[in-house]
Protein backbone atom coordinates (compact mmCIF):
# COMPACT_ATOMS: atom_id res chain seq x y z
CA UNK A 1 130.09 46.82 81.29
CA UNK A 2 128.33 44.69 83.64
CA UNK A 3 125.06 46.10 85.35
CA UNK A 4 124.47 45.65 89.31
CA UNK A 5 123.23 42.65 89.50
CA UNK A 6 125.85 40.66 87.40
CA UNK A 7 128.64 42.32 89.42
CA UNK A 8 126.79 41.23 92.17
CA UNK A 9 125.85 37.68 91.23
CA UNK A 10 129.42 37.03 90.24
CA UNK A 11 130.58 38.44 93.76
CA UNK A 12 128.18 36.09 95.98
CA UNK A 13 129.42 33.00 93.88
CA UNK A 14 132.62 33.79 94.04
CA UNK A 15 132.16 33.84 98.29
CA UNK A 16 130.03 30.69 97.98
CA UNK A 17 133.38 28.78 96.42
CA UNK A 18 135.82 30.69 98.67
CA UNK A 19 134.04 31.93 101.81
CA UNK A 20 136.62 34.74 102.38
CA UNK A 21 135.57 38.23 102.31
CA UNK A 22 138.64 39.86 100.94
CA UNK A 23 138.10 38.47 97.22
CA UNK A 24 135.33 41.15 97.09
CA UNK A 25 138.17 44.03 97.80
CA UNK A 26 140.62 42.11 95.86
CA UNK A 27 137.81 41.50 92.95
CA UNK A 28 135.49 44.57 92.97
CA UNK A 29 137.63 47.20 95.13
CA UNK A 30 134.86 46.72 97.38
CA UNK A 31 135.89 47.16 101.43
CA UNK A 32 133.75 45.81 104.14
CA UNK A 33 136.50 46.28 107.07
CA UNK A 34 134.92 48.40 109.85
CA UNK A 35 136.18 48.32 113.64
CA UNK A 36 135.02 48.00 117.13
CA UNK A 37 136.41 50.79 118.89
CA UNK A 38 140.31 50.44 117.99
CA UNK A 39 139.59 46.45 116.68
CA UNK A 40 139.86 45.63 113.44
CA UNK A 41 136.70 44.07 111.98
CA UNK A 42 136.73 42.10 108.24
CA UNK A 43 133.10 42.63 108.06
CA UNK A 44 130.84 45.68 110.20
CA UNK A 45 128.26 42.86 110.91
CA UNK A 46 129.15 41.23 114.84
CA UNK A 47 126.73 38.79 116.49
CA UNK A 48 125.23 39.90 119.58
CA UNK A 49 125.34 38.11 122.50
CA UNK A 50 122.86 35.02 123.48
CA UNK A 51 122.43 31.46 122.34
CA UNK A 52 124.34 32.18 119.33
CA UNK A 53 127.28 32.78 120.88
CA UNK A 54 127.47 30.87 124.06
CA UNK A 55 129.07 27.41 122.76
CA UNK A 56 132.44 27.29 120.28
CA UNK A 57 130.92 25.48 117.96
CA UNK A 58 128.51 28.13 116.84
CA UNK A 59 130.79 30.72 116.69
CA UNK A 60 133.07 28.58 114.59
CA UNK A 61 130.28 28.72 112.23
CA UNK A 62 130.13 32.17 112.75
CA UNK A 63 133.66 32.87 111.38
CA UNK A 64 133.10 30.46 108.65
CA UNK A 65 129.71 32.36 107.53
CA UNK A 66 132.13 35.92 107.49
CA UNK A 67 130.76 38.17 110.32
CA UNK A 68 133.49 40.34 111.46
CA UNK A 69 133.10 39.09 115.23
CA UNK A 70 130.95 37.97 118.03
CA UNK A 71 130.02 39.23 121.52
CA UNK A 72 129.85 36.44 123.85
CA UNK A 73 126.97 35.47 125.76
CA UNK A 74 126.91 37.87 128.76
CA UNK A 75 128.53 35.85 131.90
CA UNK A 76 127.29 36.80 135.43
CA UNK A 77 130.18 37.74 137.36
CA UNK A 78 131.84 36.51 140.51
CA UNK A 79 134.31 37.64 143.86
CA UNK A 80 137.20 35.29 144.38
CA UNK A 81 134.99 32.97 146.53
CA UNK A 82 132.08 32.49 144.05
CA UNK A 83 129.71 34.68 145.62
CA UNK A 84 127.60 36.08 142.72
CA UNK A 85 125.24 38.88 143.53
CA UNK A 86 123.36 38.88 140.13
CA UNK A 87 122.61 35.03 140.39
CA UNK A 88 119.21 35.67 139.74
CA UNK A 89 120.27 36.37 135.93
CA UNK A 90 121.12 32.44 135.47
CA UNK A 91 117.68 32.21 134.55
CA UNK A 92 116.39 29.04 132.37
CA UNK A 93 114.18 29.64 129.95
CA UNK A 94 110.97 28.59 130.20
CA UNK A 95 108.92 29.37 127.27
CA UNK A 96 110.16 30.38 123.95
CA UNK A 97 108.17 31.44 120.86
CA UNK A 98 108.36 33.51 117.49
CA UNK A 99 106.07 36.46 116.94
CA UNK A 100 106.14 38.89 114.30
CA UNK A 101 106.28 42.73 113.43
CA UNK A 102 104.57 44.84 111.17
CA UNK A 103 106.79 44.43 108.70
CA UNK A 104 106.46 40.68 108.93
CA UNK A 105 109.91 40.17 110.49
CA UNK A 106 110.66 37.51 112.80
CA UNK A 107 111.23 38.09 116.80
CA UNK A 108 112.16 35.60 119.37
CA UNK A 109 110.25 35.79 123.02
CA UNK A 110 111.88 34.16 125.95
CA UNK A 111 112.18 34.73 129.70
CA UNK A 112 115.79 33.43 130.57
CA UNK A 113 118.83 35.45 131.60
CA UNK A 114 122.46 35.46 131.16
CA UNK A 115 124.95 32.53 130.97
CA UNK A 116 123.94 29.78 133.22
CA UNK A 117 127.59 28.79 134.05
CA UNK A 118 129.57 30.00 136.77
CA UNK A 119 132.00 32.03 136.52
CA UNK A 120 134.51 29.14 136.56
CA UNK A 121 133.09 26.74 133.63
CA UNK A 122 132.24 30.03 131.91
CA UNK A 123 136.66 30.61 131.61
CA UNK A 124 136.76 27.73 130.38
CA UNK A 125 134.44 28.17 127.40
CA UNK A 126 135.88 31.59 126.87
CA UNK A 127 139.59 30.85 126.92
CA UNK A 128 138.63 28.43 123.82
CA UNK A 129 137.04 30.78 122.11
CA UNK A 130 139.44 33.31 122.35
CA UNK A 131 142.51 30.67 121.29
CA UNK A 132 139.93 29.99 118.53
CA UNK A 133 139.94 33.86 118.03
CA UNK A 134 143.44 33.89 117.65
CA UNK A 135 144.31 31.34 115.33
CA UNK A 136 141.16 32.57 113.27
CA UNK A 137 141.97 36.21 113.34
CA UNK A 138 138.56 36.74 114.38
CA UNK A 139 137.62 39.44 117.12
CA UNK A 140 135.85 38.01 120.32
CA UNK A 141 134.43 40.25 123.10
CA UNK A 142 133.41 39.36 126.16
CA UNK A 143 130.41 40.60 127.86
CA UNK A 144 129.68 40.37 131.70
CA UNK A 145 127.83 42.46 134.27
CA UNK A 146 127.97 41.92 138.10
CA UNK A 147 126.76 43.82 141.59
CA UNK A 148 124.48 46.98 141.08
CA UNK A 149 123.51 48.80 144.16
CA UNK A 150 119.31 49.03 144.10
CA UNK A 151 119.75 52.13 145.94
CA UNK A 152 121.77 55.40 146.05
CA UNK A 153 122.89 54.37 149.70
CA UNK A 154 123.95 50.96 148.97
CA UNK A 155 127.81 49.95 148.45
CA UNK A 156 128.99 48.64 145.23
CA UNK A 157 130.43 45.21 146.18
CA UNK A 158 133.37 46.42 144.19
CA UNK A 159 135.16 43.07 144.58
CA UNK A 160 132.82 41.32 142.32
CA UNK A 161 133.94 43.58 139.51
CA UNK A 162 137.65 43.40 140.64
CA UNK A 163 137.71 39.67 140.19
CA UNK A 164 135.42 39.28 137.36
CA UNK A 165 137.02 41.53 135.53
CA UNK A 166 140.70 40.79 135.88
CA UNK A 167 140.44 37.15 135.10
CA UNK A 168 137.71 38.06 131.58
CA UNK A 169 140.74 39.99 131.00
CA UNK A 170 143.33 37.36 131.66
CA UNK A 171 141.54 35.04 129.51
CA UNK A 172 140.91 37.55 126.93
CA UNK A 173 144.36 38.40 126.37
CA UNK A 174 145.37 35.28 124.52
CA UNK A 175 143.17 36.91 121.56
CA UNK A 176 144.04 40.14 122.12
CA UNK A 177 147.67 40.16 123.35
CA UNK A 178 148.74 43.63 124.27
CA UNK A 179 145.61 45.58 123.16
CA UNK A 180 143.23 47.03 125.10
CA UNK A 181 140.42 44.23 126.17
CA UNK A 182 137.33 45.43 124.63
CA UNK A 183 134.58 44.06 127.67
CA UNK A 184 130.54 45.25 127.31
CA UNK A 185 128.66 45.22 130.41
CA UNK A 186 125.39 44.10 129.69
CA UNK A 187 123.06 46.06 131.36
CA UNK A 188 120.50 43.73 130.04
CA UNK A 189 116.45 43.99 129.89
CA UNK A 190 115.62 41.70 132.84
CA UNK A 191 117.06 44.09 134.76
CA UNK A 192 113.55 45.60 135.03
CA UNK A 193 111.93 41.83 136.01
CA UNK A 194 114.21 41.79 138.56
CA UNK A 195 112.77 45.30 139.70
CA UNK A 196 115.64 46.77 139.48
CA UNK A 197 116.13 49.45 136.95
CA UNK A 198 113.09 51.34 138.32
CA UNK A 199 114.60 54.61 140.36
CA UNK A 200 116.45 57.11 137.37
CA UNK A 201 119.04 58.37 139.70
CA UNK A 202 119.66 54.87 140.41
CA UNK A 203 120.16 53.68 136.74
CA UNK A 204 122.46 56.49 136.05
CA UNK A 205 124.42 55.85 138.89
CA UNK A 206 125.06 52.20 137.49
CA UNK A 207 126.39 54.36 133.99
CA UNK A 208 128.43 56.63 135.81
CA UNK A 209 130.11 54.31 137.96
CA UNK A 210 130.41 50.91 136.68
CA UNK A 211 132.68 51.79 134.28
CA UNK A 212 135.28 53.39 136.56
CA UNK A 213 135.23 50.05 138.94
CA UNK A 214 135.97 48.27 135.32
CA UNK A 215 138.78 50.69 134.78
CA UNK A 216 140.46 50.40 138.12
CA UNK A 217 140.61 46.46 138.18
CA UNK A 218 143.05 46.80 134.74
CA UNK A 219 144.67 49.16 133.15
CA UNK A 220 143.98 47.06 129.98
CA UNK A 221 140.75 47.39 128.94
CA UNK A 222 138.43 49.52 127.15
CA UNK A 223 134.82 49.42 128.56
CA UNK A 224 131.51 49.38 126.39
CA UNK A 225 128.49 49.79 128.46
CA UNK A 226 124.98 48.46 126.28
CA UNK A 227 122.06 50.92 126.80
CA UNK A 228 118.94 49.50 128.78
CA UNK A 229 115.86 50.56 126.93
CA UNK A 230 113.78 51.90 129.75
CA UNK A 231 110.18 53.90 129.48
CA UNK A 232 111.67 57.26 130.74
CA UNK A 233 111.22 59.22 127.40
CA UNK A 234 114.68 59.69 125.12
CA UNK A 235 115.89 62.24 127.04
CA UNK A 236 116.73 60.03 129.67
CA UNK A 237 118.39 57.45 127.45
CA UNK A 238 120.64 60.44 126.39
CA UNK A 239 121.72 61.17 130.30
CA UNK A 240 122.68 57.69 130.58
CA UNK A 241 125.06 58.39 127.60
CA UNK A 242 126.64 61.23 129.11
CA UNK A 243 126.31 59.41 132.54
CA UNK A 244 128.49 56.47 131.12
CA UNK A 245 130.86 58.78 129.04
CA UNK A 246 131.60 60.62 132.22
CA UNK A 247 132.33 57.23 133.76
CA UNK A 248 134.66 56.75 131.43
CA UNK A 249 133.23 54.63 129.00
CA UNK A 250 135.05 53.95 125.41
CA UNK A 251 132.11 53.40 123.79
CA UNK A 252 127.96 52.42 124.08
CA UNK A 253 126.04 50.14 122.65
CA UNK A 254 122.67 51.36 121.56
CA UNK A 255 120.25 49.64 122.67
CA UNK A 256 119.04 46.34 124.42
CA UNK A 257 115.65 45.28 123.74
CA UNK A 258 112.56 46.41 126.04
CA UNK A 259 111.23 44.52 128.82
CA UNK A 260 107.17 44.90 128.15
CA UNK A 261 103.95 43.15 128.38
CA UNK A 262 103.20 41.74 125.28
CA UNK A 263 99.61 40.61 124.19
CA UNK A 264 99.52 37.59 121.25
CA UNK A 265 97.73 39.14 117.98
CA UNK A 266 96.04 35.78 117.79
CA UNK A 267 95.18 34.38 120.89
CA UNK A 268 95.23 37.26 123.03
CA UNK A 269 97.61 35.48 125.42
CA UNK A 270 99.71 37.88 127.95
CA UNK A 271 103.09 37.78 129.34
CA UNK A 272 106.04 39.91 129.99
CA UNK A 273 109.10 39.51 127.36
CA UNK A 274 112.01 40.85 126.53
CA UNK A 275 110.94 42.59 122.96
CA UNK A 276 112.65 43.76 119.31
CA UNK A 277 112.15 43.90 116.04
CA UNK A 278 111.10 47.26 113.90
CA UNK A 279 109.55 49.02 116.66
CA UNK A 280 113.19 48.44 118.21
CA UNK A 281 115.31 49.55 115.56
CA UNK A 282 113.43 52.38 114.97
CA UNK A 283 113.93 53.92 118.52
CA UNK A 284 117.55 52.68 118.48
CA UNK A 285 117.96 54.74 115.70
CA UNK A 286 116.54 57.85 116.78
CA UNK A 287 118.93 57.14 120.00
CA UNK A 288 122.22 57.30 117.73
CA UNK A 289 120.92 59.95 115.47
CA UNK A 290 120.07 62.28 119.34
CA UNK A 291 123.50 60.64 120.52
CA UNK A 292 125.51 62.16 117.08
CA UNK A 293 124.20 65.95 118.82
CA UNK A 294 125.58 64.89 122.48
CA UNK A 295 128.85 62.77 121.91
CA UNK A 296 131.95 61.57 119.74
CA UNK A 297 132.01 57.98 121.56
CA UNK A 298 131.68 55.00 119.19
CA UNK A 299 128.75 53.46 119.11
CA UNK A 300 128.07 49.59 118.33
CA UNK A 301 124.29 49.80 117.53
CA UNK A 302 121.67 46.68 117.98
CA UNK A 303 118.27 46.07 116.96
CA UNK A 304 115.74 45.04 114.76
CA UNK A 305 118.51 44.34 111.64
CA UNK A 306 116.49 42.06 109.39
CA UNK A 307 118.54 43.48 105.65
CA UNK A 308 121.74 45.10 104.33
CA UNK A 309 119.52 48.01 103.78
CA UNK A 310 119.36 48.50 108.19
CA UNK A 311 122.73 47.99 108.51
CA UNK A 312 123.79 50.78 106.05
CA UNK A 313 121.12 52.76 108.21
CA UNK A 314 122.92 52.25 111.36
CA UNK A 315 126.19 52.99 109.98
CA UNK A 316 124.81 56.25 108.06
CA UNK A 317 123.49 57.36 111.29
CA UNK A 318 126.93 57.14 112.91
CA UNK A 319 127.51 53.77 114.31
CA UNK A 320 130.87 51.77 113.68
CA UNK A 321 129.27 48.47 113.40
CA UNK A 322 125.95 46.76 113.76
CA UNK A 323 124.92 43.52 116.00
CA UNK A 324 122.49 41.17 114.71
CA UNK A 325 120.99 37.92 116.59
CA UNK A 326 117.54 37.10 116.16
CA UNK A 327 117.58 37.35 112.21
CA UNK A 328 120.49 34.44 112.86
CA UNK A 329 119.15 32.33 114.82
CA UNK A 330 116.15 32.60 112.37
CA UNK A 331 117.85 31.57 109.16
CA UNK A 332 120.73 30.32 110.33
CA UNK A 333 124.72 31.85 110.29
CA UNK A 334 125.43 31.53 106.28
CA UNK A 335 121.91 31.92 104.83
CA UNK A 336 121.28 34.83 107.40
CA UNK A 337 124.76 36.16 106.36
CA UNK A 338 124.08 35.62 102.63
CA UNK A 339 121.19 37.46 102.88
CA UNK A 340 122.37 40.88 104.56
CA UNK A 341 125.59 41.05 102.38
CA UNK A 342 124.34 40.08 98.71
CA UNK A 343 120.18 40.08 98.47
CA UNK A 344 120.04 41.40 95.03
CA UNK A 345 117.40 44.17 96.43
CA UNK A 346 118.71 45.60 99.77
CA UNK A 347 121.71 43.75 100.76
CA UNK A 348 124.75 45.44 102.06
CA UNK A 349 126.92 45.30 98.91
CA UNK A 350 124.18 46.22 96.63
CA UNK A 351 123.88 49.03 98.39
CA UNK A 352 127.10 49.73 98.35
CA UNK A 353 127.39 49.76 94.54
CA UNK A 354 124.44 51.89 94.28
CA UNK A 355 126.55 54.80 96.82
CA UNK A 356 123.93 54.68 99.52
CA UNK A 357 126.25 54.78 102.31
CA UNK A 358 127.84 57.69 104.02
């Protein structure tokens, strides 16, 4: 009988000739499909949206590499006239650096925003990607957020999430077809640059009724709100879970990154960032196990995934799949991917042969 490490040797070469994850079911009876809400996913590893998943060439390579999916890169959205509320969010970049955690992994500082394309080039990008989706049989889900009142006074300038959302779903439904149009709204961390996710009742009023304005622009779409990690204790993170499931979300994703100061280990240089790695994943953790007590919705969790080993945490804790980006854009799509699935010491299908997931 062949020990663990032969299996999985002959598994990873027989993926580096074929590059098609269901030899290892056909093979080794071993199944990696997961899903995203009522999606089917090949794989329970998605990339997260940014860089990675803003052009179609890179998430071409994404397919080819064998994650089960990608979350675009989150568009600002629009009215009918091009009036875009949330402009500010097309931010450029203007520094970006690697730092690293405790446990030496690697993080990525920058201070940009969302997509820089209106919403306009932005269709066109993602009605390629989701053609590509559909000949490819690989899931694509489209990420957007528009107008949030700063106030509990102020309007919601509902037709920016009318429009924006009926034409992400018109695109989106050459991939999808008749099923439900899986959309995340990226409550994202510059939110709090912006000075804008700084009043609770405020922030949970964003929860609570962004998903309904989602809701009433189609009746074809299933809406994922992603958590903002704020500084208001985890008890607060929890009421914007039950603030967004009595919004009528179908799902969370737990959680975005912080927005902190940050202060260089080696040059004691200071600036604001958005901020992950283990500190991250340990929190976001804690959030889905606290979530598990409060909720049934499906989570997509996020954050500080460096191994297969943090993966099968995240899915033991009660998440249905697991987003990864800065490990990616690290080592790139197939040696990242490589890595997570068959590292001979804590990758994902080591793991699994070893019956330490739930």
């Amino acid at each position: 009988m062949p020990n663990i490490n032969e299996t999985l040797r002959a598994i990873r070469d027989d993926f580096r000739r074929i590059s098609n994850l269901k030899l290892i079911l056909d093979r080794f009876n071993i199944d990696l499909s997961f899903s995203y809400l009522n999606l089917d996913l090949k794989c329970p590893i998605l990339i997260a949206p940014g860089p990675l998943t803003q052009s179609l060439s890179r998430i071409k390579k994404a397919a080819d590499a064998g994650y089960g999916g990608v979350v675009l890169k989150s568009v600002v959205g629009e009215d009918q006239h091009g009036n875009a509320s949330m402009k500010m969010l097309r931010k450029r970049s203007t520094f970006a650096r690697w730092v690293y955690d405790d446990e030496g992994n690697p993080i990525f500082h920058w201070n940009g925003g969302l997509d820089l394309r209106d919403l306009r080039e932005y269709l066109k990008f993602a009605r390629e990607v989701f053609r590509f989706g559909r000949e490819r049989d690989f899931p694509v889900i489209p990420s957007f957020l528009c107008h949030l009142p700063k106030s509990l006074d102020e309007e919601w300038r509902v037709e920016e999430w009318e429009y924006t959302t009926r034409i992400l779903v018109e695109s989106a439904s050459i991939y999808y077809g008749d099923l439900p149009v899986i959309m995340e709204i990226d409550f994202c961390p510059f939110l709090k640059r912006e000075r804008l996710a700084v009043d609770r009742e405020v922030v949970l009023r964003w929860y609570r009724e962004a998903p309904k304005l989602v809701k009433e622009a189609s009746s074809n779409v299933q809406v994922v709100p992603k958590l903002l990690n704020l500084d208001f204790g985890l008890d607060f993170q929890m009421e914007m879970i039950r603030a967004a499931r009595n919004g009528g979300a179908d799902g969370i994703v737990i959680a975005n990154r912080f927005f902190r100061k940050y202060t260089a280990k080696d040059t004691g240089e200071t600036y604001f960032t958005a901020h992950g790695g283990m500190e991250l994943r340990l929190i976001n953790q804690r959030q889905i196990r606290e979530a598990r007590r409060i909720t049934d919705m499906p989570i997509s969790a996020t954050g500080g995934t460096y191994s297969g080993r943090h993966i099968i945490e995240y899915l033991n804790l009660g998440a249905q799949n697991v987003q990864v980006l800065t490990y990616v854009m690290k080592r790139g799509f197939k040696e990242a991917f490589e890595d997570l699935i068959f590292n001979p010491k804590d990758g994902f299908i080591k793991l699994i042969l070893e019956g330490e997931i739930g």
